[in-house]
C-alpha atoms as a PDB file:
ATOM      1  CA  UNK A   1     203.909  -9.267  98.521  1.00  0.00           C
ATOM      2  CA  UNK A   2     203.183  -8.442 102.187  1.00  0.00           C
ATOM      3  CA  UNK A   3     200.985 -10.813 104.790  1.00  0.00           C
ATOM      4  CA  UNK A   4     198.093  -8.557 104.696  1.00  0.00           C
ATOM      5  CA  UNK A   5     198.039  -8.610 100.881  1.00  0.00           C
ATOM      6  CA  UNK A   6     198.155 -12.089 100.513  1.00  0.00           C
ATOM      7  CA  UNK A   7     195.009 -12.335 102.494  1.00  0.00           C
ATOM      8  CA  UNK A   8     193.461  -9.831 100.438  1.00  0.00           C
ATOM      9  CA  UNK A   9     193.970 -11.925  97.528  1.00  0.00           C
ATOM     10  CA  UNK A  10     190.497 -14.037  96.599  1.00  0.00           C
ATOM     11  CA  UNK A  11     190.423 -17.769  97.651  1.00  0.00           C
ATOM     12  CA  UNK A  12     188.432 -20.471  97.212  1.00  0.00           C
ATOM     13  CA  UNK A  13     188.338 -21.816 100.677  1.00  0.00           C
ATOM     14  CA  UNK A  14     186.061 -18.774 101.481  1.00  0.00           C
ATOM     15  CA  UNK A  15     182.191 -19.355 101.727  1.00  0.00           C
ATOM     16  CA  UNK A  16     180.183 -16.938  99.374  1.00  0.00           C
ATOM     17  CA  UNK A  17     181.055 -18.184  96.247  1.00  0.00           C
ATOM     18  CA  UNK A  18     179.041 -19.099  93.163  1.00  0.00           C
ATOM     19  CA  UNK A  19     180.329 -20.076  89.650  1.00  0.00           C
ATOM     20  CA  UNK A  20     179.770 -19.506  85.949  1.00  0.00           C
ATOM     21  CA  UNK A  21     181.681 -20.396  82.478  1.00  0.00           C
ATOM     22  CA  UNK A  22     183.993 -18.045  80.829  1.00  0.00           C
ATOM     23  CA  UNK A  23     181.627 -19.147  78.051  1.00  0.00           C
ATOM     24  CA  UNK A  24     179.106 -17.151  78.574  1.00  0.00           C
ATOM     25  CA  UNK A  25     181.527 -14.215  78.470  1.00  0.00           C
ATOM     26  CA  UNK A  26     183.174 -15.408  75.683  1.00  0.00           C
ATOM     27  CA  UNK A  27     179.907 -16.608  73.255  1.00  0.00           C
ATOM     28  CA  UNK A  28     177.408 -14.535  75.202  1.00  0.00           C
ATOM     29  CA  UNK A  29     178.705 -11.030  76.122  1.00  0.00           C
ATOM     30  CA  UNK A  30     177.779  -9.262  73.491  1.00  0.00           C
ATOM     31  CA  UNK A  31     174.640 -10.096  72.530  1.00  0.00           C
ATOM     32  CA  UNK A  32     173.286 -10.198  76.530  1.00  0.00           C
ATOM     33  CA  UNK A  33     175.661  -6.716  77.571  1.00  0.00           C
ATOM     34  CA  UNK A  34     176.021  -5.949  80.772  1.00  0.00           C
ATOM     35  CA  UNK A  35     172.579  -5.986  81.811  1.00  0.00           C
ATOM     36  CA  UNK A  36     171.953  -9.424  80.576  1.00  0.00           C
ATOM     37  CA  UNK A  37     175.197 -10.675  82.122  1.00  0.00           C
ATOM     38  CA  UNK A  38     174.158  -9.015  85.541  1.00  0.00           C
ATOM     39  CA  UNK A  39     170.912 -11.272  85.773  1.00  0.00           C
ATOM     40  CA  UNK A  40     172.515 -14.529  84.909  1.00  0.00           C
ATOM     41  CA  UNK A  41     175.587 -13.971  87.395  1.00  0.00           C
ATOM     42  CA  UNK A  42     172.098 -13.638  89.704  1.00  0.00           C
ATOM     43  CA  UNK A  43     170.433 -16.393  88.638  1.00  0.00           C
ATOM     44  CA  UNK A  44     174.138 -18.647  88.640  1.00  0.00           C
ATOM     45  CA  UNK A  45     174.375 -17.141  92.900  1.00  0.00           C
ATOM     46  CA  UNK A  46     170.806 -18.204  93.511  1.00  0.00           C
ATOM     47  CA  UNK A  47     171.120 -21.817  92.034  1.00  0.00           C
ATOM     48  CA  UNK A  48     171.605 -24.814  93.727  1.00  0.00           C
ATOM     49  CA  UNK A  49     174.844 -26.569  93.267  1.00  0.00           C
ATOM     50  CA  UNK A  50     173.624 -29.799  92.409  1.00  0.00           C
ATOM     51  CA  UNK A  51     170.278 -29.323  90.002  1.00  0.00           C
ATOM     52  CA  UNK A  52     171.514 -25.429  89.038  1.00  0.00           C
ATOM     53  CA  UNK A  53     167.553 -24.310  89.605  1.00  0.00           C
ATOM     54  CA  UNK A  54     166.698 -21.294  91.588  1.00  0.00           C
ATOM     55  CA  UNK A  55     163.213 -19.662  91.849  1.00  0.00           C
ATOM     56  CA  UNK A  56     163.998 -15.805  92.707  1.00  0.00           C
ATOM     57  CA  UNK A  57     161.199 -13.438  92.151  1.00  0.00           C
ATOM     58  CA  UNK A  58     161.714 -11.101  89.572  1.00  0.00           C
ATOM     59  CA  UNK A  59     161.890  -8.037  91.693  1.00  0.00           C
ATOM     60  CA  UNK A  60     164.459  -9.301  94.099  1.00  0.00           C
ATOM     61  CA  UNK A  61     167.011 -10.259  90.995  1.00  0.00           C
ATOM     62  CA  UNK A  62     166.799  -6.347  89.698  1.00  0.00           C
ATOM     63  CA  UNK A  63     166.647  -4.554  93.219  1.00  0.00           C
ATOM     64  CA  UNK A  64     170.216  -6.618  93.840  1.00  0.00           C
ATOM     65  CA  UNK A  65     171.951  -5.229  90.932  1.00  0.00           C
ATOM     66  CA  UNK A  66     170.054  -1.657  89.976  1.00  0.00           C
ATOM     67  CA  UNK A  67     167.974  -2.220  87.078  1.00  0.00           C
ATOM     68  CA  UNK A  68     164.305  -2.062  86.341  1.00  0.00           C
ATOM     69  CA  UNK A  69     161.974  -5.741  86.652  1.00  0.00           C
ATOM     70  CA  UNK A  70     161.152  -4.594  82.763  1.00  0.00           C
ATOM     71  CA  UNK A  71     164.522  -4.931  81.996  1.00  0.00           C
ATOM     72  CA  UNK A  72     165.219  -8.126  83.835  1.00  0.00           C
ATOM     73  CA  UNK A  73     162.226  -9.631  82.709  1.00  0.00           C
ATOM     74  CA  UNK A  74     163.283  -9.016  78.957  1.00  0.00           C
ATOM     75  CA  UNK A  75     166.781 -10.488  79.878  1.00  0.00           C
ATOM     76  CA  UNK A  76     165.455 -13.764  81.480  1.00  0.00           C
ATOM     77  CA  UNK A  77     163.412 -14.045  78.087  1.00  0.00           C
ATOM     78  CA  UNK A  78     166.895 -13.484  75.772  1.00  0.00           C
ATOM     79  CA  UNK A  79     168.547 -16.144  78.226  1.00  0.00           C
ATOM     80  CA  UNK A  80     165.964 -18.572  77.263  1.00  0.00           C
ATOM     81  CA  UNK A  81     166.239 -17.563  74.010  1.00  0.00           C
ATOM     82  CA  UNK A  82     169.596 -18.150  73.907  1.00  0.00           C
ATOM     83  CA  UNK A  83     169.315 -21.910  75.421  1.00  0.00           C
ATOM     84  CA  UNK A  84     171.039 -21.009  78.748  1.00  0.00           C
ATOM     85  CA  UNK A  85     167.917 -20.922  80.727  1.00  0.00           C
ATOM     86  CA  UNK A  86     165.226 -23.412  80.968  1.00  0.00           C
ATOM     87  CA  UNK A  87     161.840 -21.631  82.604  1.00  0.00           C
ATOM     88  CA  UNK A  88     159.033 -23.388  84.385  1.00  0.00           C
ATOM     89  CA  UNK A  89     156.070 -21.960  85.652  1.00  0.00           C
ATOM     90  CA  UNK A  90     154.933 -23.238  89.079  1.00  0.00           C
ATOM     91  CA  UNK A  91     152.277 -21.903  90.995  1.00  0.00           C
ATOM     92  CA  UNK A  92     152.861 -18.290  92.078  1.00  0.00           C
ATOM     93  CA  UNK A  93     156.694 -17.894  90.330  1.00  0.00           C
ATOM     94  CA  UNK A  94     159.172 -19.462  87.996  1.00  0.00           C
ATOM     95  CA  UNK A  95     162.078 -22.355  88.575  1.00  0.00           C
ATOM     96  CA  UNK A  96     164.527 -20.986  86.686  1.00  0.00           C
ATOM     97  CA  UNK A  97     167.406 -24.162  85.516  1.00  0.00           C
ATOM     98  CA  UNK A  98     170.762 -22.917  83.952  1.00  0.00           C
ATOM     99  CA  UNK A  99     171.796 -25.263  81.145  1.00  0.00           C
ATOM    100  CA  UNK A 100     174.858 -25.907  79.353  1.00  0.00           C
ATOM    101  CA  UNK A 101     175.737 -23.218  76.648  1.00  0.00           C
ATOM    102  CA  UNK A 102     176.604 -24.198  73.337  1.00  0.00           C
ATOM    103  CA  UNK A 103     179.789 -21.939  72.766  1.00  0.00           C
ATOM    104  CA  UNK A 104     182.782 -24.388  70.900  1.00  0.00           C
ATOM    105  CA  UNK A 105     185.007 -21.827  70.076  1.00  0.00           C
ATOM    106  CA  UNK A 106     188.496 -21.149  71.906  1.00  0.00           C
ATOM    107  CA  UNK A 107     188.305 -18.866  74.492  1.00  0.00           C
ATOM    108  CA  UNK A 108     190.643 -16.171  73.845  1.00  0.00           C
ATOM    109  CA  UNK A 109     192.433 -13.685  76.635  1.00  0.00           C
ATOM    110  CA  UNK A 110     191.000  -9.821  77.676  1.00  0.00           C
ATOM    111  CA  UNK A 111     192.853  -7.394  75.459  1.00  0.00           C
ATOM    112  CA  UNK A 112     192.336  -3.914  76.323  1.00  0.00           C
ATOM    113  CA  UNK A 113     191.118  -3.110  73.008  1.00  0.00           C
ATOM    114  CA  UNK A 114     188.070  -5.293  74.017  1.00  0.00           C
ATOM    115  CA  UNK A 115     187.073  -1.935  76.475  1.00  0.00           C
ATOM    116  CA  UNK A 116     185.948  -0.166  73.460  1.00  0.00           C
ATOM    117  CA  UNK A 117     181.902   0.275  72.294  1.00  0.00           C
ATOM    118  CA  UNK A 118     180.734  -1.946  75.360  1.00  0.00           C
ATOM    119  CA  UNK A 119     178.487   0.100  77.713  1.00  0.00           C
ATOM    120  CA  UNK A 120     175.101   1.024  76.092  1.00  0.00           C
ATOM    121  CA  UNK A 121     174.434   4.099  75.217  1.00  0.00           C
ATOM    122  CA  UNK A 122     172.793   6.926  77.436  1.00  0.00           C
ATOM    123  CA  UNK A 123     169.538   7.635  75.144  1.00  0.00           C
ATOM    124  CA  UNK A 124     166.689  10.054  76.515  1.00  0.00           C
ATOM    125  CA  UNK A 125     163.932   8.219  75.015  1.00  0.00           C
ATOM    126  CA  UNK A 126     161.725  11.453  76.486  1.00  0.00           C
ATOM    127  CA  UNK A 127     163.906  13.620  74.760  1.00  0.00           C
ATOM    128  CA  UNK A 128     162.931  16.120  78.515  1.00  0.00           C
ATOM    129  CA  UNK A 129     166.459  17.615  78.258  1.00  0.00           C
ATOM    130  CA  UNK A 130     169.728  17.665  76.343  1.00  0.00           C
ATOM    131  CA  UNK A 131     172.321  15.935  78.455  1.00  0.00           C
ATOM    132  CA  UNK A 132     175.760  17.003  78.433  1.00  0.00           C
ATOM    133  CA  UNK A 133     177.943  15.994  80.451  1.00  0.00           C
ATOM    134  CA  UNK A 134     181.184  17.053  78.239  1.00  0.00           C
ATOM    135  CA  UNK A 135     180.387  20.560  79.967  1.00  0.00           C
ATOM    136  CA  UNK A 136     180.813  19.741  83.363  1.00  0.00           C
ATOM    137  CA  UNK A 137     184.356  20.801  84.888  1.00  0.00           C
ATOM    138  CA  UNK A 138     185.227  17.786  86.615  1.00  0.00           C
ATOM    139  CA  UNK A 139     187.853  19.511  88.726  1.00  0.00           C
ATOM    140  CA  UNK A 140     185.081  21.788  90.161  1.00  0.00           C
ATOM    141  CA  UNK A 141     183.482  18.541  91.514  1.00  0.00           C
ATOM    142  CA  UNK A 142     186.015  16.946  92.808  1.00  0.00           C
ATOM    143  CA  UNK A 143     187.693  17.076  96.229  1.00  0.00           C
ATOM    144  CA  UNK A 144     191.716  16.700  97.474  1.00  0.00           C
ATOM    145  CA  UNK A 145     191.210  13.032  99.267  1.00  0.00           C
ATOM    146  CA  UNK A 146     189.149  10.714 100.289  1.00  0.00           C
ATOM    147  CA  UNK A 147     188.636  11.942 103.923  1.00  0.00           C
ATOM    148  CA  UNK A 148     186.549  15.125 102.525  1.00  0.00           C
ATOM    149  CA  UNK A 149     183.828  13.136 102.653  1.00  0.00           C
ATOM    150  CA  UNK A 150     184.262  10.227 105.025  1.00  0.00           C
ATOM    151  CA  UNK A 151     180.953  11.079 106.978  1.00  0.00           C
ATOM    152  CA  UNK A 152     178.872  11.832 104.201  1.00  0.00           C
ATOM    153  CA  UNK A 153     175.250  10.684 104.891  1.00  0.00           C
ATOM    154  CA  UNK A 154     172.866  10.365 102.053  1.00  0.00           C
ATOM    155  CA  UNK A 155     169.357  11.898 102.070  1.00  0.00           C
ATOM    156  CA  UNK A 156     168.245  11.457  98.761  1.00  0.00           C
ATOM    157  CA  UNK A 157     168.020   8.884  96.316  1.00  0.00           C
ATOM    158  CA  UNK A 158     170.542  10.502  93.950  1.00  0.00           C
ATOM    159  CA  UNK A 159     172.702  11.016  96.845  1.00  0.00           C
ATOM    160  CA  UNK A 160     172.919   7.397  97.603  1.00  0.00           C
ATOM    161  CA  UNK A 161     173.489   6.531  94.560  1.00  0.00           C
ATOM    162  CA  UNK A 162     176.522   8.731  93.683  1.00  0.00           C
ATOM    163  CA  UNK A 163     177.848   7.225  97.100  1.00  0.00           C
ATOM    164  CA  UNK A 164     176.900   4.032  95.679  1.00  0.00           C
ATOM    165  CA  UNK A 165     179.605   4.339  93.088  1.00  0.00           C
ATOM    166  CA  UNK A 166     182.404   6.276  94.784  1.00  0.00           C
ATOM    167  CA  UNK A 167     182.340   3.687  96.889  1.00  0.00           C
ATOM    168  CA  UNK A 168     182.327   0.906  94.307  1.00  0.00           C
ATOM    169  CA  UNK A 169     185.399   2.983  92.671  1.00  0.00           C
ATOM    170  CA  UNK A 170     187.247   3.403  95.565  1.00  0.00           C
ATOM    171  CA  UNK A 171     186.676   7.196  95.072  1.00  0.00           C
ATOM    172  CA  UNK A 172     184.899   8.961  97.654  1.00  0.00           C
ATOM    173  CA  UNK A 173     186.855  11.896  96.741  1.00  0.00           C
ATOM    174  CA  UNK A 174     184.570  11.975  93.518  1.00  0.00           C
ATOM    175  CA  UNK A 175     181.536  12.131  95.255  1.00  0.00           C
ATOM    176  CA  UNK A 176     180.289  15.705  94.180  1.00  0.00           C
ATOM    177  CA  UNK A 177     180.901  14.379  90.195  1.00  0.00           C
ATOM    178  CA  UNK A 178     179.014  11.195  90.843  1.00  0.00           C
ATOM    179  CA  UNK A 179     176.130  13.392  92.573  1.00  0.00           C
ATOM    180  CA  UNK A 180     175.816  15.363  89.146  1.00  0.00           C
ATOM    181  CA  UNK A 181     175.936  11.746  87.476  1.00  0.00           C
ATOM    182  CA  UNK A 182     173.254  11.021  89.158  1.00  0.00           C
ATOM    183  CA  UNK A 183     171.006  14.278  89.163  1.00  0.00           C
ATOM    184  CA  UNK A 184     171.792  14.443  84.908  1.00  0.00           C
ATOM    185  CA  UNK A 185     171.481  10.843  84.186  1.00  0.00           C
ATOM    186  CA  UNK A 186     169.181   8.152  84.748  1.00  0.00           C
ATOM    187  CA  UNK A 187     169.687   5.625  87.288  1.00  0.00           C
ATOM    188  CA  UNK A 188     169.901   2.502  85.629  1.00  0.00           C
ATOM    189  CA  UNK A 189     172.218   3.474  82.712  1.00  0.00           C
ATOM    190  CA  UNK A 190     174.857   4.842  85.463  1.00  0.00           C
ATOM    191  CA  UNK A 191     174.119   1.431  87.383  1.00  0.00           C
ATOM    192  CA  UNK A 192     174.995  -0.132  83.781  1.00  0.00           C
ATOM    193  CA  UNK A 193     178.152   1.033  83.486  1.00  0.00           C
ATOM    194  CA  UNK A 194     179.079   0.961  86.966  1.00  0.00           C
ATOM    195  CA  UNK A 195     178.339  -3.514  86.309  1.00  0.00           C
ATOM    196  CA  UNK A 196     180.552  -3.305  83.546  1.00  0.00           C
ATOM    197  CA  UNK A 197     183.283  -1.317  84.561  1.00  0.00           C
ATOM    198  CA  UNK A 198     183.580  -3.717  87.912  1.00  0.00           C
ATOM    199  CA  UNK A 199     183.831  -6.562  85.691  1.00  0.00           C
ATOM    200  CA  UNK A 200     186.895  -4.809  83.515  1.00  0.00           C
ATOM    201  CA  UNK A 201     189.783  -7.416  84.718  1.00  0.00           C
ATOM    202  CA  UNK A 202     192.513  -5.524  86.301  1.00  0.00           C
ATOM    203  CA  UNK A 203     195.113  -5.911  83.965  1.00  0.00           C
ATOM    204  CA  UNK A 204     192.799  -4.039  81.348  1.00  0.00           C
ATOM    205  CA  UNK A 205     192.885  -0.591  83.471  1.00  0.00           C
ATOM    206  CA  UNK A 206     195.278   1.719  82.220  1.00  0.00           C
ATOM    207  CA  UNK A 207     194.445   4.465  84.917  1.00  0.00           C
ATOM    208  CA  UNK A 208     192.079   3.380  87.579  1.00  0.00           C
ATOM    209  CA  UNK A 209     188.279   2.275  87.248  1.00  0.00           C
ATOM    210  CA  UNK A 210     187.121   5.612  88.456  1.00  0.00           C
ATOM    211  CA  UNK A 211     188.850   7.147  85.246  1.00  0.00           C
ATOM    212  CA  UNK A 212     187.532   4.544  82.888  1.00  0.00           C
ATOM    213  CA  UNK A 213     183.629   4.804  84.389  1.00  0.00           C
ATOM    214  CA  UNK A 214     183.752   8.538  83.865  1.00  0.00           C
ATOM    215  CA  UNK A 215     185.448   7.635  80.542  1.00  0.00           C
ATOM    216  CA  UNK A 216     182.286   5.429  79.297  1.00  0.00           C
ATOM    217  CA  UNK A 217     180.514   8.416  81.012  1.00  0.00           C
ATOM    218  CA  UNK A 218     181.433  11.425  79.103  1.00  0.00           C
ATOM    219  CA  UNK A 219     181.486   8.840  75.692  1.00  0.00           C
ATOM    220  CA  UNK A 220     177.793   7.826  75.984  1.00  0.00           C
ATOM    221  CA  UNK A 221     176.825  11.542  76.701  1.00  0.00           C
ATOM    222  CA  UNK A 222     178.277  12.481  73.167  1.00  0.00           C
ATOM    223  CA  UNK A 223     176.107   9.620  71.767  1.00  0.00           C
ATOM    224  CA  UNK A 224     173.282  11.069  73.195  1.00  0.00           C
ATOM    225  CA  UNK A 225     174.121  15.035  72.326  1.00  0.00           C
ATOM    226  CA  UNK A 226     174.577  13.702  68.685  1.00  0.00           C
ATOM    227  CA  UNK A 227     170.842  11.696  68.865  1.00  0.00           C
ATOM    228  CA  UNK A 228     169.378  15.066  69.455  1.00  0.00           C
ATOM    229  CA  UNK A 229     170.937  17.026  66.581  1.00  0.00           C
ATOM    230  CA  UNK A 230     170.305  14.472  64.392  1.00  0.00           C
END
C-alpha cells in the first residue's frame, strides 16, 4: 500500500467524527430501514458527547440526508418507540437524548447475502404512470469516462440530483442514466437507496456500488410494474 493510500485510509485522529453502536445495525436495521437509520446517524452527529442530547429542527435533519420532514417525523416517533430516543418538548422545538438500546444478542459479520430485499420498494401511491425502468437501455445513457462530463452544471432539480449520485458513486460517466432516474422516479426513494447502498461495507460489493444502486434500481421498478397489474 502506497503513501497516498495510507492517508486515504479513515482515522480517528481526524476531527468530524461522531459515533453509534453496531447495535443498532444489528437489532435495529430492519425494522427502522434505511430511512430510519439515516435520521438517527443525524441525531448521533448532532449530539453532544457527554449528555448525547441534540435539539435539531426537524427540517434541517431531512434537508441533510434527502427525505421528506413527514418521513423524518414518523422515524423520530419509531425511534422513541423503539426506546432509543428519549423526546422532550421545550419551548419552540424538541431535545432529542439517545439512550442505550436493548439489543443482547451477538453481533454477527456482513455476509453478502444480507444485500438482498433491503431497499424499499418504489410504489406510485398516485398510480400517475407505470414506471419501468427494465426498458431503459442503459448503454444508450451512458458515456466512455468520467471526463464526458467533468463540467456539467446543473439547472434543474432533477439534474442535481442525478449529479448528486454519480458523484456519490464515483460515476460521473453515468450521469445521463441517473438523469432518467431522476426524471422517472421520485426523489426520495432514489435518495433511499442511494443511503443504503453507501452504507454496503466494501467487502460486500461484488462489482462496484454504481452496479449494485442500479441493481436495487431496476429490482424495485419490477415491484412496482407488478403492483400495477395486480
Amino acid at each position: 500500500m502506497s503513501e497516498n493510500e495510507k492517508n486515504k485510509i479513515r482515522s480517528l485522529s481526524r476531527r468530524g467524527w461522531y459515533w453509534i453502536n453496531r447495535e443498532i445495525l444489528a437489532g435495529y436495521g430492519k425494522r427502522l430501514k434505511s430511512s430510519g437509520i439515516a435520521v438517527y446517524n443525524v441525531l448521533a452527529s448532532y449530539a453532544n458527547q457527554g449528555t448525547q442530547t441534540c435539539f435539531p429542527a426537524q427540517q434541517t435533519i431531512a434537508d441533510q440526508i434527502g427525505l421528506h420532514r413527514v418521513t423524518v417525523n414518523r422515524k423520530i416517533s419509531q425511534l422513541r418507540q423503539l426506546g432509543l430516543l428519549k423526546i422532550e418538548r421545550l419551548k419552540d422545538r424538541c431535545l432529542y437524548s439517545l439512550l442505550n438500546s436493548d439489543v443482547s444478542d451477538t453481533l454477527h459479520p456482513c455476509s453478502r447475502n444480507d444485500t438482498r430485499d433491503i431497499a424499499p420498494g418504489y410504489i406510485n401511491k398516485n398510480k400517475r404512470t407505470r414506471i419501468n425502468i427494465n426498458n431503459i437501455d442503459n448503454k444508450k445513457y451512458l458515456a466512455t469516462d468520467d471526463e464526458s462530463f467533468k463540467g456539467f452544471k446543473p439547472q434543474t432539480r432533477e439534474e442535481l440530483l442525478a449529479l448528486d449520485i454519480a458523484q456519490t458513486l464515483s460515476d460521473l460517466k453515468s450521469l445521463p442514466l441517473y438523469l432518467k432516474y431522476a426524471k422517472s422516479l421520485p426523489e426520495s426513494r432514489i435518495r433511499e437507496a442511494r443511503s443504503w447502498v453507501k452504507q454496503v461495507p466494501d467487502e460486500n460489493i461484488k462489482k462496484s456500488r454504481a452496479a449494485l444502486f442500479n441493481y436495487i434500481i431496476k429490482k424495485n421498478a419490477k415491484r412496482v410494474s407488478s403492483n400495477h397489474r395486480h
